[in-house]
Protein backbone atom coordinates (compact mmCIF):
# COMPACT_ATOMS: atom_id res chain seq x y z
CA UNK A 1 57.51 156.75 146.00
CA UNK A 2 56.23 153.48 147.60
CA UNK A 3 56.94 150.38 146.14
CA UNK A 4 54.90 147.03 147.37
CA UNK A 5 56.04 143.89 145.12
CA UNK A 6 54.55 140.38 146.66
CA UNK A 7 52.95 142.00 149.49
CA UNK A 8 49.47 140.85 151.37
CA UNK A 9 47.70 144.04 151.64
CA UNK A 10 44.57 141.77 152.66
CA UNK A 11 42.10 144.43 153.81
CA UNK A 12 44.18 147.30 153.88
CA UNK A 13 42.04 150.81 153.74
CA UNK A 14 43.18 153.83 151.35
CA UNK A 15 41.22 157.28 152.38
CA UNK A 16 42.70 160.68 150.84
CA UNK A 17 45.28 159.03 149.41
CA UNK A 18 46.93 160.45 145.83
CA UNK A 19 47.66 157.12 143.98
CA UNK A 20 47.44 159.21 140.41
CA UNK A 21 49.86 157.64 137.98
CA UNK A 22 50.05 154.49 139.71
CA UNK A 23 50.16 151.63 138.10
CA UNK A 24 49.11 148.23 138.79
CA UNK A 25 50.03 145.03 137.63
CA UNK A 26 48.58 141.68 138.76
CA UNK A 27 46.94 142.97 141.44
CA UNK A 28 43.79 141.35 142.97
CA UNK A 29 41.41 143.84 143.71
CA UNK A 30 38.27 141.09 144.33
CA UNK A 31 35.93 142.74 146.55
CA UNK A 32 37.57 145.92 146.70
CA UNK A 33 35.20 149.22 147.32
CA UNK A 34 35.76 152.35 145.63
CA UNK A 35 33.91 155.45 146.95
CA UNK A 36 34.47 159.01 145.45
CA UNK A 37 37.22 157.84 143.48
CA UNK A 38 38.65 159.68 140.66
CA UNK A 39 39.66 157.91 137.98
CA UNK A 40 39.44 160.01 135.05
CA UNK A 41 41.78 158.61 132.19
CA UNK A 42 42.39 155.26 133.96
CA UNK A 43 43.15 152.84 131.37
CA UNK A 44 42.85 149.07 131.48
CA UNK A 45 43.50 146.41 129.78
CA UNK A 46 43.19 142.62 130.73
CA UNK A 47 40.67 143.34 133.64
CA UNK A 48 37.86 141.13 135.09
CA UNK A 49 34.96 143.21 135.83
CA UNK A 50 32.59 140.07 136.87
CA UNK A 51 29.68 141.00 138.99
CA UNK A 52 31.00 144.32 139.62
CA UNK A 53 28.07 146.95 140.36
CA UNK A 54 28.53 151.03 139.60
CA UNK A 55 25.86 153.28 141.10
CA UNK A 56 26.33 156.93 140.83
CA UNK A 57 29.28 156.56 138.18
CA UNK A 58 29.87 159.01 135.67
CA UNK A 59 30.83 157.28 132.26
CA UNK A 60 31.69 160.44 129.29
CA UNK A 61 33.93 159.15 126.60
CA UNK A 62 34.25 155.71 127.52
CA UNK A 63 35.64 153.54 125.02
CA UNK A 64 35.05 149.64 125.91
CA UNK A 65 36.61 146.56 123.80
CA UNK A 66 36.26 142.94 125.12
CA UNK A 67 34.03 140.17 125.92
CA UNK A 68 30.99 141.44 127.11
CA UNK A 69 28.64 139.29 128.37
CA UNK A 70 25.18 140.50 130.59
CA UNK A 71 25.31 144.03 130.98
CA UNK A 72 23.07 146.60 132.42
CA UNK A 73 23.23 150.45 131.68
CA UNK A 74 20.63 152.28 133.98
CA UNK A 75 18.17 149.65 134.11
CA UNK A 76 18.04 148.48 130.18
CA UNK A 77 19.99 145.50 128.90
CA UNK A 78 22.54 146.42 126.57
CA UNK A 79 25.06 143.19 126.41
CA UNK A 80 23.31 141.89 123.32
CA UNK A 81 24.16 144.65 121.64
CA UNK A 82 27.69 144.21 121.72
CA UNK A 83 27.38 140.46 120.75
CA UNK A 84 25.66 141.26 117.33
CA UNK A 85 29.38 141.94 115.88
CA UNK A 86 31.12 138.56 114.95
CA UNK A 87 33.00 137.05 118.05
CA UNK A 88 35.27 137.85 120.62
CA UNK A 89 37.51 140.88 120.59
CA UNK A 90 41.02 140.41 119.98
CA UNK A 91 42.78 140.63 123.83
CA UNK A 92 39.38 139.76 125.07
CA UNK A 93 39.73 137.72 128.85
CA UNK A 94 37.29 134.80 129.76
CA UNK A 95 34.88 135.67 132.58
CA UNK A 96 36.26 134.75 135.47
CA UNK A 97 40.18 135.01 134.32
CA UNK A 98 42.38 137.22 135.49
CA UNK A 99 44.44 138.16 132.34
CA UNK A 100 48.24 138.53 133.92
CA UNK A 101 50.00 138.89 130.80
CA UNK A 102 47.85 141.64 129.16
């Protein structure tokens, strides 16, 4: 097992690598690309998905709790929907803040 605590793995490159049961913990990911990545079960919690962009993703069973702000499902504009319940969810993470002690 590899362990990598306070490293710079600035533009490092991962291919057909088994990272399952990994965890991660304030790691900055900003920019990353995922391509043919399984992540079936992944669980987060404190993550900022800003600007990120999905295309050919396959969501089944998804269960999402947080702020969510502008968000696009397949071409339709679904945020709103979310913000018709009363506020913010609890553990929710302002856009744009990485939440390190989620």
């Amino acid at each position: 097992m590899a362990h990598f605590v306070g490293e710079d793995l600035h533009d490092s490159r991962f291919e057909r690598v088994r990272l399952r049961g990994a965890r991660f913990s304030r790691v900055e990911l900003d920019d990353a690309l995922f391509h043919a990545v399984g992540m079936i079960g992944a669980r987060s919690r404190g993550v900022d998905l800003t600007r990120a962009v999905m295309r050919g993703v396959l969501l089944d069973g998804v269960d999402i709790d947080g702020e969510i702000g502008r968000l696009t499902i397949n071409g339709v504009e679904v945020g709103h929907l979310s913000r018709a319940r009363d506020g913010p969810s609890r553990g929710a993470v302002p856009s744009g803040t990485a939440c390190w002690s989620c």
